[in-house]
N, C-alpha and C. Protein backbone atom coordinates (compact mmCIF):
# COMPACT_ATOMS: atom_id res chain seq x y z
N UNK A 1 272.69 48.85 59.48
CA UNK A 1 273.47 47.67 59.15
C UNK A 1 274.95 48.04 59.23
N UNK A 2 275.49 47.07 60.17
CA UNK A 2 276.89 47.21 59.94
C UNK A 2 278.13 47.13 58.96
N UNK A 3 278.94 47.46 58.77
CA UNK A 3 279.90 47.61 57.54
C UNK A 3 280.13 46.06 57.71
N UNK A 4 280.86 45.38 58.74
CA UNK A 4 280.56 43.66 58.31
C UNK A 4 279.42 43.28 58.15
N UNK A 5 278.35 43.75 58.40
CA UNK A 5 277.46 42.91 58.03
C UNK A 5 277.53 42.72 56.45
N UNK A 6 277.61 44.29 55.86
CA UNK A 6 277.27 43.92 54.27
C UNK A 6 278.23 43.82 53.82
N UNK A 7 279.41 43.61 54.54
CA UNK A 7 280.33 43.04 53.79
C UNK A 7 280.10 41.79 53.82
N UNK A 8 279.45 40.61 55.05
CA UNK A 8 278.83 39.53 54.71
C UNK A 8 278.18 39.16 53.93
N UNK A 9 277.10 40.04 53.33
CA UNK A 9 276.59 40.27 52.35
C UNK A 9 276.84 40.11 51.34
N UNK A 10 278.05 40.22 50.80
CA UNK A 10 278.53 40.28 49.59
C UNK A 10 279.56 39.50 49.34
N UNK A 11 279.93 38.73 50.57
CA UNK A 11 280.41 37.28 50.96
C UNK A 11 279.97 36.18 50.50
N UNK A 12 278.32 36.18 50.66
CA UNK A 12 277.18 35.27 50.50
C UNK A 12 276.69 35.31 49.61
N UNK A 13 276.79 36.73 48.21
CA UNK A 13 276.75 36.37 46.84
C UNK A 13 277.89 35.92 46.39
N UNK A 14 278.90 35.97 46.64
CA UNK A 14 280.15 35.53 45.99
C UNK A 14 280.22 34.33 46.17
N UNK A 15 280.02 33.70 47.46
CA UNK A 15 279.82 32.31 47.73
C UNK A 15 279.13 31.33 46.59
N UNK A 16 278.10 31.91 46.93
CA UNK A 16 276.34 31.57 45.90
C UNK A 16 276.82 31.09 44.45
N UNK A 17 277.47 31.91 43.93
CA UNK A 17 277.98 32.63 42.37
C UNK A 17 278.98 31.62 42.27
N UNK A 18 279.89 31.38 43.09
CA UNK A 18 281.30 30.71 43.20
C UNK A 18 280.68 29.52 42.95
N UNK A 19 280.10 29.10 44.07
CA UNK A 19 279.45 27.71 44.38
C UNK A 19 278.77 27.12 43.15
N UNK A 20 277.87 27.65 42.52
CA UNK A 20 277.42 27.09 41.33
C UNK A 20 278.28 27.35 39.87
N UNK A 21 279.15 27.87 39.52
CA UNK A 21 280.63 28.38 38.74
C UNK A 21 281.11 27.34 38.64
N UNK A 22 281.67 26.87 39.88
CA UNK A 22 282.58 25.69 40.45
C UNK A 22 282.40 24.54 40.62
N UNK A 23 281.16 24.42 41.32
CA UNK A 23 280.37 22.82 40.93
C UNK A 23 279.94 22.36 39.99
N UNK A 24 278.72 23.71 39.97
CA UNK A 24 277.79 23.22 38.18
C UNK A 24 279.26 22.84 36.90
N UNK A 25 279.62 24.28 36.32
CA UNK A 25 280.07 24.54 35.22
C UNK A 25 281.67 24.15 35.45
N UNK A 26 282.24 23.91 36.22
CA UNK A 26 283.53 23.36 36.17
C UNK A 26 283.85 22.14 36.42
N UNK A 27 282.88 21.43 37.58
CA UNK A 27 283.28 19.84 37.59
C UNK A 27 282.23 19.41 37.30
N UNK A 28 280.66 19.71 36.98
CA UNK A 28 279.30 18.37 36.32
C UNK A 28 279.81 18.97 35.01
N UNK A 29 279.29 20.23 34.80
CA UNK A 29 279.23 20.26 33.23
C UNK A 29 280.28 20.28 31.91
N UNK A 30 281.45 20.56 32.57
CA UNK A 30 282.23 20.59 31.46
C UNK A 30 283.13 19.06 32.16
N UNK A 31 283.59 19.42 33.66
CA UNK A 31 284.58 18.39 34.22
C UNK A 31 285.24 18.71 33.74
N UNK A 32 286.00 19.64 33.83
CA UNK A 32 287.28 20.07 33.36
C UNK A 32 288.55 19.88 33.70
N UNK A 33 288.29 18.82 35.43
CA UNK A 33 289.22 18.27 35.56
C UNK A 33 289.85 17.27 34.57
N UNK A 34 288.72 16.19 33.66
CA UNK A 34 289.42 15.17 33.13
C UNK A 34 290.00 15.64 31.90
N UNK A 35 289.91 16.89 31.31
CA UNK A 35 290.06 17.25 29.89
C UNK A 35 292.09 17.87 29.90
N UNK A 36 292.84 17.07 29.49
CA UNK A 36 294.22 17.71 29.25
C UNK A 36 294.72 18.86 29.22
N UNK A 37 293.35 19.76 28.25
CA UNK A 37 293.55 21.42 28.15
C UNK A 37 293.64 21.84 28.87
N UNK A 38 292.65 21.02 29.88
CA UNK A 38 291.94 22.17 31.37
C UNK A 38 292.77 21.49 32.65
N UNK A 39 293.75 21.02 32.01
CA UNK A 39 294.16 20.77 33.59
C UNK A 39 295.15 21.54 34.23
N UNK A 40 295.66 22.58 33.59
CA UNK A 40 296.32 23.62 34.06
C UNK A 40 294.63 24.64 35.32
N UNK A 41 294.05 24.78 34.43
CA UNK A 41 292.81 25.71 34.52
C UNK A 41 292.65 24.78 35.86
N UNK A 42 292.05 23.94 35.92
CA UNK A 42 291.31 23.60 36.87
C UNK A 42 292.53 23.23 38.76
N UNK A 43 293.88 22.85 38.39
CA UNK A 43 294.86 23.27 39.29
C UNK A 43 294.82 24.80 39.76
N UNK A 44 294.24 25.60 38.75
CA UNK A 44 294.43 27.00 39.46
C UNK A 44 293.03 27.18 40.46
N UNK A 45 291.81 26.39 39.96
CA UNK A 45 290.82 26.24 40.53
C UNK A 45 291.36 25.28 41.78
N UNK A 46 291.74 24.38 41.67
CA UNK A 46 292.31 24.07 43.53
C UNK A 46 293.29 25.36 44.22
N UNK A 47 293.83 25.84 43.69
CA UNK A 47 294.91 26.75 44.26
C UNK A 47 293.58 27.39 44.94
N UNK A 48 292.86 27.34 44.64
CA UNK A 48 291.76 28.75 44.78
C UNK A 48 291.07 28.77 45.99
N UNK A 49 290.77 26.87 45.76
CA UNK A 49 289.71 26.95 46.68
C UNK A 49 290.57 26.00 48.08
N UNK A 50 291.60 26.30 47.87
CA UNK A 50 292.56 25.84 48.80
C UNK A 50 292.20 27.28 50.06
N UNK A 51 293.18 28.14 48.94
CA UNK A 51 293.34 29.30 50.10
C UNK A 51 291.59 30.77 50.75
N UNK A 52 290.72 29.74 49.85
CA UNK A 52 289.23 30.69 49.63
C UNK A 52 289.17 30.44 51.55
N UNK A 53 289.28 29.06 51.98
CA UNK A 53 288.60 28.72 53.15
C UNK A 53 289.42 29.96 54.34
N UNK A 54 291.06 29.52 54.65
CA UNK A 54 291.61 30.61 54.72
C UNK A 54 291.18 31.69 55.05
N UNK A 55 290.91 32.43 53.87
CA UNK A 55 291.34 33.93 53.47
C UNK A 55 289.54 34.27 54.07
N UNK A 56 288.49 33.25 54.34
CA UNK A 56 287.71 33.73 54.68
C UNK A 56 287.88 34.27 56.42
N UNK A 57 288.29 32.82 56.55
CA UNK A 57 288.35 32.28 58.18
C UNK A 57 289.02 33.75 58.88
N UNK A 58 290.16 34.60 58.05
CA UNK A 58 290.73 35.31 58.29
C UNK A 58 290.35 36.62 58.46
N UNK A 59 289.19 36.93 57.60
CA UNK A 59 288.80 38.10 57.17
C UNK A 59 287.40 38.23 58.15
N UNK A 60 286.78 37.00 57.95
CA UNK A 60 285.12 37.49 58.68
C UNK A 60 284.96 36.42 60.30
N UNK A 61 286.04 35.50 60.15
CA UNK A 61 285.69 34.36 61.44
C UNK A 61 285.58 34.82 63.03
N UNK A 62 287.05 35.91 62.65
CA UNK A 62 287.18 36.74 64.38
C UNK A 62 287.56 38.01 63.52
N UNK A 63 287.82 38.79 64.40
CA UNK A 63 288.12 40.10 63.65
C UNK A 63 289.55 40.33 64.03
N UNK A 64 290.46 39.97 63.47
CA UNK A 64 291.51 39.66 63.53
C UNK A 64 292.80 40.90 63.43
N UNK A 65 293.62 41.20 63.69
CA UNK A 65 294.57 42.84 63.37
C UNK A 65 295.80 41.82 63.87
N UNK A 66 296.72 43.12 63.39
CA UNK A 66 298.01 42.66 63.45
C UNK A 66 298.45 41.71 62.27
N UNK A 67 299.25 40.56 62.46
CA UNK A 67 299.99 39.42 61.94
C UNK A 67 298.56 38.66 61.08
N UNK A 68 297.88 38.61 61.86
CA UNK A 68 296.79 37.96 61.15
C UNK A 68 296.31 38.69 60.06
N UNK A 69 295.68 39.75 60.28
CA UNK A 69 295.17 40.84 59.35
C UNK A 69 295.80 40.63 58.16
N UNK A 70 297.48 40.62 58.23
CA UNK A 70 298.55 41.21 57.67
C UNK A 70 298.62 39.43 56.54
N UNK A 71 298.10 38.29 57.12
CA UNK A 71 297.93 36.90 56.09
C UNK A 71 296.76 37.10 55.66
N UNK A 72 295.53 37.69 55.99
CA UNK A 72 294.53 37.55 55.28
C UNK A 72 294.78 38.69 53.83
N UNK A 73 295.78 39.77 54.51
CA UNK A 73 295.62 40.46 52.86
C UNK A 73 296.70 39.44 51.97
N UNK A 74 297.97 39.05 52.62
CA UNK A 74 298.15 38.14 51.96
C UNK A 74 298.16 37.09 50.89
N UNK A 75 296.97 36.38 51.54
CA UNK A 75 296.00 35.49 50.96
C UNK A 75 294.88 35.98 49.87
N UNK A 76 294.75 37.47 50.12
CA UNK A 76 294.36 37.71 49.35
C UNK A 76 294.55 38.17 47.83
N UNK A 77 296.12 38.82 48.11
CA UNK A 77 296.66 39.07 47.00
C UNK A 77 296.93 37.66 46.02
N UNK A 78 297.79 36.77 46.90
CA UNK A 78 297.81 35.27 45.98
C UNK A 78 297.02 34.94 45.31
N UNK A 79 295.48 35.31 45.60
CA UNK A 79 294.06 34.92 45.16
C UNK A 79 293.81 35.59 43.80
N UNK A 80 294.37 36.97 43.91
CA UNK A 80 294.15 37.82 42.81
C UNK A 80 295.31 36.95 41.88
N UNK A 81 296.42 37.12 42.05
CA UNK A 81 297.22 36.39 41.11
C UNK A 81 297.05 35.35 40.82
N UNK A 82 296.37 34.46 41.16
CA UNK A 82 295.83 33.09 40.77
C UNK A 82 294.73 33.27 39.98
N UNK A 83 293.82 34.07 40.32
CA UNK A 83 292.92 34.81 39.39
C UNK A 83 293.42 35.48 37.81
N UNK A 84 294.17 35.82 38.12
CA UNK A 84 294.56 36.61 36.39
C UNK A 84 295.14 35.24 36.08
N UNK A 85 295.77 34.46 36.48
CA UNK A 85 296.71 33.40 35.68
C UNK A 85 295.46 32.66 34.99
N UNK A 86 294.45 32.23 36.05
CA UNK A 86 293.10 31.52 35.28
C UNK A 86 292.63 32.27 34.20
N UNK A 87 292.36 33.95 34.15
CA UNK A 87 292.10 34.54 32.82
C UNK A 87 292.73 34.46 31.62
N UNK A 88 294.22 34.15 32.07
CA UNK A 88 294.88 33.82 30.70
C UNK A 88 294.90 32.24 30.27
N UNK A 89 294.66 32.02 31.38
CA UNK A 89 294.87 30.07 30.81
C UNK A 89 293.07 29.68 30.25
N UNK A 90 292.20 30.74 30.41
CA UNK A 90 291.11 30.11 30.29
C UNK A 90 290.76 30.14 28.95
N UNK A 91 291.37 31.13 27.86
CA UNK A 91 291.26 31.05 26.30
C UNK A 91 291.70 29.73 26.00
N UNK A 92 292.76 29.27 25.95
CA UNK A 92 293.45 28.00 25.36
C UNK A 92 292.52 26.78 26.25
N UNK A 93 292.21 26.55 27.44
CA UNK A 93 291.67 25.85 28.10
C UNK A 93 290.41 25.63 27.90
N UNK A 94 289.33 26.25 27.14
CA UNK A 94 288.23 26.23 26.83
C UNK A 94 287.89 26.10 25.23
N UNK A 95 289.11 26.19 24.46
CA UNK A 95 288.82 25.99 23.06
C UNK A 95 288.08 25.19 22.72
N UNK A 96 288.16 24.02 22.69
CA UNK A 96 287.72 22.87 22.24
C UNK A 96 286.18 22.71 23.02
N UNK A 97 286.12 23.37 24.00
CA UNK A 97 284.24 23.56 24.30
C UNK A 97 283.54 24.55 23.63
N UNK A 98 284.48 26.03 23.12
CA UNK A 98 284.27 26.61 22.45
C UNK A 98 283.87 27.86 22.67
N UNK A 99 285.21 28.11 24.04
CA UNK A 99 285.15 29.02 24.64
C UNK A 99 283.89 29.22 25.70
N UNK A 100 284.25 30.00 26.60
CA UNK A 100 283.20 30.29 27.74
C UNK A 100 281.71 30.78 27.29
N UNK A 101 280.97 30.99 27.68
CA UNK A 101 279.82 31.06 27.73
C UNK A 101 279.37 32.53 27.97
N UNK A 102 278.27 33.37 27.45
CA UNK A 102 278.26 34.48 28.08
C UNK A 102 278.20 34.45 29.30
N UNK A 103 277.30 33.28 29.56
CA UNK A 103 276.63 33.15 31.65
C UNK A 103 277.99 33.09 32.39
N UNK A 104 279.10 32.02 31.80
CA UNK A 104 280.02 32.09 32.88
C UNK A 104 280.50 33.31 32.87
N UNK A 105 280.72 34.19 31.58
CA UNK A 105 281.83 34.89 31.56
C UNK A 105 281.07 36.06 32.54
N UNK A 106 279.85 36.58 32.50
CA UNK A 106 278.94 36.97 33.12
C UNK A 106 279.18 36.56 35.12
N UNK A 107 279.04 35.39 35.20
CA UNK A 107 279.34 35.27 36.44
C UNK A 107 280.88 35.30 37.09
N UNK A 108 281.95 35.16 36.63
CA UNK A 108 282.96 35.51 36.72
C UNK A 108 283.42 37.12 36.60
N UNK A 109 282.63 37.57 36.16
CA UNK A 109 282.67 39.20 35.84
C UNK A 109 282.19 39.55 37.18
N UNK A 110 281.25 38.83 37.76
CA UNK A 110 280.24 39.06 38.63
C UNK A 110 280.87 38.82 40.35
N UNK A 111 282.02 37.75 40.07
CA UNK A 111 282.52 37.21 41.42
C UNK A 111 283.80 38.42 41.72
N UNK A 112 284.36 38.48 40.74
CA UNK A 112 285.20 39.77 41.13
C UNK A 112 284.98 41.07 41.30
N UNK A 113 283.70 41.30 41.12
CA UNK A 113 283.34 42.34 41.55
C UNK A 113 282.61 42.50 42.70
N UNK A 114 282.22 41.03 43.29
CA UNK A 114 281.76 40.71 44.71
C UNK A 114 283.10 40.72 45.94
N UNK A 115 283.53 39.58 45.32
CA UNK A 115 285.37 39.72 46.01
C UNK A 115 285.46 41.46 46.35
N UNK A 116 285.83 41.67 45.25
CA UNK A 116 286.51 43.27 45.36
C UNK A 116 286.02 44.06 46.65
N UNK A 117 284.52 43.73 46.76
CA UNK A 117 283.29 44.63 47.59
C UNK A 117 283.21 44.01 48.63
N UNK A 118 283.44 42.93 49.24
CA UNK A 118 283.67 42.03 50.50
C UNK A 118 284.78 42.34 50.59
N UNK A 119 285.85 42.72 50.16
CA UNK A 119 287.27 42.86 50.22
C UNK A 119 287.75 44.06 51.11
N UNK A 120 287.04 44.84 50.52
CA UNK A 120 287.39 46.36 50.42
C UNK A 120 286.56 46.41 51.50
N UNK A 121 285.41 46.34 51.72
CA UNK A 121 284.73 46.83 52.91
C UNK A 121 284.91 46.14 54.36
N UNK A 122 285.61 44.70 54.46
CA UNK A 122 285.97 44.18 55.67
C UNK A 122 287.27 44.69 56.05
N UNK A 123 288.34 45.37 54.56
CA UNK A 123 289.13 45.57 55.51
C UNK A 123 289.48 47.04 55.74
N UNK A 124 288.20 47.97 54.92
CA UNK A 124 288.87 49.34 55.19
C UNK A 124 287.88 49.94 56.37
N UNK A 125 287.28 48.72 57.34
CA UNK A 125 286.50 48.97 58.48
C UNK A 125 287.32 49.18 59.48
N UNK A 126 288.99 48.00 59.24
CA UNK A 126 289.80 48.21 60.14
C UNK A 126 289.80 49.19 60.85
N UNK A 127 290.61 49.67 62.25
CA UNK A 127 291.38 50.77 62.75
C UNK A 127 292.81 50.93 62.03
N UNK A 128 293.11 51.86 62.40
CA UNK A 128 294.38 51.96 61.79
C UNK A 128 295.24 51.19 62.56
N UNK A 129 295.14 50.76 64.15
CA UNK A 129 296.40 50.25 64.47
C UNK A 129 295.89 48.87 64.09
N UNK A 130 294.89 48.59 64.00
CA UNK A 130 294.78 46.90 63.98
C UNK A 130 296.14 46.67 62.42
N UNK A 131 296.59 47.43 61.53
CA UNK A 131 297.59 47.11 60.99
C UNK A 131 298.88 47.21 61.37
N UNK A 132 299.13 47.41 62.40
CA UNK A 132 300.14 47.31 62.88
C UNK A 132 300.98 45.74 63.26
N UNK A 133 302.09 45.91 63.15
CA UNK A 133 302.31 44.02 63.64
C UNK A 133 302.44 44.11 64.73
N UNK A 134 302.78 45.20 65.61
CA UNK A 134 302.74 45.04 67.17
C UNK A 134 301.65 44.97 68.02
N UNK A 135 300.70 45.24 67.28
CA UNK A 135 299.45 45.51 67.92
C UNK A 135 298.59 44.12 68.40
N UNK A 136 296.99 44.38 68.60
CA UNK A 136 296.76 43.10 69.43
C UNK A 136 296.69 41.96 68.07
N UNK A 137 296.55 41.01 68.45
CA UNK A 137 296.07 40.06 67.18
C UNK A 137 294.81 40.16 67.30
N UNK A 138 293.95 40.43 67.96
CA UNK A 138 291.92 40.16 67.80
C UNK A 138 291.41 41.34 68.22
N UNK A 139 290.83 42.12 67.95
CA UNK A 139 290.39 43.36 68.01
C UNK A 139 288.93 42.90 68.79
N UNK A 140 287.82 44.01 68.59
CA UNK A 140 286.35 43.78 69.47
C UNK A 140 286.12 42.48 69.22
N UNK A 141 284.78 41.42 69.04
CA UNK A 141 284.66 40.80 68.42
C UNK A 141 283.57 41.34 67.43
N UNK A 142 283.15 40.48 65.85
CA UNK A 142 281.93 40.55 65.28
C UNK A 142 281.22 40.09 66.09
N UNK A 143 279.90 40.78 65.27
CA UNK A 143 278.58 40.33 65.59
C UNK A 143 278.49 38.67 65.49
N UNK A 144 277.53 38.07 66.19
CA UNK A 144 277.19 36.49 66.12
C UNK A 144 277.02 36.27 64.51
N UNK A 145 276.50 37.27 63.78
CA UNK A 145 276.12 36.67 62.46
C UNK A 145 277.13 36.95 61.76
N UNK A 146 277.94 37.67 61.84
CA UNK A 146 279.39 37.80 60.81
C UNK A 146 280.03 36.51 61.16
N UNK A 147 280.67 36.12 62.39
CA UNK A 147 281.06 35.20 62.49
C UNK A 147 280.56 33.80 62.68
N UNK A 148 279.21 33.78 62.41
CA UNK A 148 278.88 32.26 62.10
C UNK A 148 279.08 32.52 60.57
N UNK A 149 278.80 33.19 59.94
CA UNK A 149 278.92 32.88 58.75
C UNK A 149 280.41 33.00 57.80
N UNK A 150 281.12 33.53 58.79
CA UNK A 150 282.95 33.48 58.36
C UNK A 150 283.09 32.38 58.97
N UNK A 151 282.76 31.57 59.87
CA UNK A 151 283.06 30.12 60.14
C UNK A 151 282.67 29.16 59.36
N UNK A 152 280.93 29.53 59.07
CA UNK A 152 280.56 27.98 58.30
C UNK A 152 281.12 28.42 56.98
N UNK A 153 280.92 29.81 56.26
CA UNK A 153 282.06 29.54 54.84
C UNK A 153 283.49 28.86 54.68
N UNK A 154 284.24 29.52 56.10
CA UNK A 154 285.76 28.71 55.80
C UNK A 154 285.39 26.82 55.95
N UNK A 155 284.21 26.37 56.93
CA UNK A 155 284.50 25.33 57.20
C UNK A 155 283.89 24.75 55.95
N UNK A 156 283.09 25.23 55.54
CA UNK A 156 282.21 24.29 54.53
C UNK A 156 283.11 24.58 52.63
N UNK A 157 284.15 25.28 52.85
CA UNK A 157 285.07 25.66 51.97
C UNK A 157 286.60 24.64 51.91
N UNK A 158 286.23 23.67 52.83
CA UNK A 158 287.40 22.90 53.72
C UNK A 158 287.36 21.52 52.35
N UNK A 159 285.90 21.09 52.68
CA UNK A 159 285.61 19.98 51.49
C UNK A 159 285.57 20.10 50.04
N UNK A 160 285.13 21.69 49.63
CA UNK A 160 285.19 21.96 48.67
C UNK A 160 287.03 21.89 47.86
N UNK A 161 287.88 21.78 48.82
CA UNK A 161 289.09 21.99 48.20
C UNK A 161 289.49 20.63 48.31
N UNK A 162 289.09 20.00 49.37
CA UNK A 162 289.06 18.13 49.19
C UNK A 162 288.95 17.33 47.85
N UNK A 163 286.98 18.01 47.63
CA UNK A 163 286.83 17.56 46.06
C UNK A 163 288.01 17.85 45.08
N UNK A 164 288.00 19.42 44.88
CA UNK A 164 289.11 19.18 43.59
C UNK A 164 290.32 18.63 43.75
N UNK A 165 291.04 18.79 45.03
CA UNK A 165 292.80 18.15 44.93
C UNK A 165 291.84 16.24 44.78
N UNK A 166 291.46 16.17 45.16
CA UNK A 166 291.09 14.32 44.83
C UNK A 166 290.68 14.27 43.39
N UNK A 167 289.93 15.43 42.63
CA UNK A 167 289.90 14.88 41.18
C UNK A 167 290.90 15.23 40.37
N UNK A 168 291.68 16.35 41.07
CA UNK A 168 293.58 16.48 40.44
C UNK A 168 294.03 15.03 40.66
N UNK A 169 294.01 14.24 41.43
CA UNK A 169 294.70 13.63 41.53
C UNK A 169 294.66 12.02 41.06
N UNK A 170 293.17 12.00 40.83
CA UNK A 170 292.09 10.88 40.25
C UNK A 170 292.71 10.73 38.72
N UNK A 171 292.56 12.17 38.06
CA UNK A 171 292.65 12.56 36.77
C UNK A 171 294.61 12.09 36.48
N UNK A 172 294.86 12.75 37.28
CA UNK A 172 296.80 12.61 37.19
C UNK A 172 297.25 11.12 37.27
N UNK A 173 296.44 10.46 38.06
CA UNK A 173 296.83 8.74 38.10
C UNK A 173 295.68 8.36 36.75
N UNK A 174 294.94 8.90 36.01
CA UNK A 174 294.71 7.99 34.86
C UNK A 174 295.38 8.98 33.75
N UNK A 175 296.04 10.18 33.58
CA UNK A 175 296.64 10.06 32.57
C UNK A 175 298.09 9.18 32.57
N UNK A 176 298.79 9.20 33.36
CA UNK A 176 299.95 8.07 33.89
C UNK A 176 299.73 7.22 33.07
N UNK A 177 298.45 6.55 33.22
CA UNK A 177 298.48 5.21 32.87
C UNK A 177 298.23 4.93 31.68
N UNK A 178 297.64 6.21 30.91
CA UNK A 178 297.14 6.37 29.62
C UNK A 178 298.72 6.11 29.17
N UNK A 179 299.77 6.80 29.61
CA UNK A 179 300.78 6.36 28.40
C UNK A 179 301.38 5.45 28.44
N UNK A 180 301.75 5.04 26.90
CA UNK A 180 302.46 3.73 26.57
C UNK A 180 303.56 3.55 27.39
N UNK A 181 303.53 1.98 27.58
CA UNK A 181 304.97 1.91 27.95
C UNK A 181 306.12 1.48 26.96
């Protein structure tokens, strides 16, 4: 098995993990878009899944070096910093549910340590010049299965960031209106 492959691998639990995190427990079960506390929290959750599609498209879609390479780590660092800002906003943001859950805190324990391992292994497969900025922008290509599946994640990661900026924005036009005039 190839080093992308299981770095796909560990793409497709993070996905999995993300996917039910994010749907289930952030917009059915708590909806944390409509709650005041959480609306810092859940803006960092669009930031997220803004640049997730991205940072995939970048990392597993083509095998990318140079300039490109050089936005996917990018994108990735932003990700991490958007990440710690959610760890600190998520105490105050969850009070009133009564704090996180072992399962989430469990699966969030669980996604960054998937991240980290998809991270680390797609890009320390590189060559050394593919970091170069002079160098080519697209290196060999992946295998058919790395890159169908760095395509359908970024594409099917496209709507997922649809949903939340539309319930940011659902939520933001009814608190408006909530206040007095």
């Amino acid at each position: 098995m190839s080093i992308e492959t299981m770095s796909c691998f560990f793409l497709i639990l993070f996905t999995i993990v993300a996917t039910v995190d994010g749907l289930y427990f952030h917009l059915y079960k708590y909806r944390l878009y409509e709650k005041p506390e959480s609306q810092k929290e859940h803006a960092l959750h669009t930031w997220n899944s803004f640049l997730f599609p991205f940072t995939v498209f970048f990392l597993f879609a083509e095998n990318f070096s140079g300039i490109f390479l050089w936005i996917a780590v990018i994108l990735t660092f932003v990700t991490l910093i958007i990440e710690f800002c959610d760890v600190f906003e998520e105490k105050k943001s969850r009070q009133a549910l009564g704090g996180l859950t072992s399962l989430e805190y469990s699966m969030h324990f669980g996604m960054a340590g998937l991240r980290a391992v998809f991270t680390t292994l797609i890009l320390a497969n590189k060559p050394w010049f593919a970091w170069s900025f002079t160098g080519p922008l697209l290196l060999y290509n992946y295998s058919n299965y790395v890159r169908f599946i760095g395509y359908s994640i970024a594409f099917v990661g496209i709507p997922i960031f649809i949903l939340h900026f539309m319930l940011m924005l659902k939520t933001k036009k009814n608190i408006l209106k909530s206040i007095p005039s």
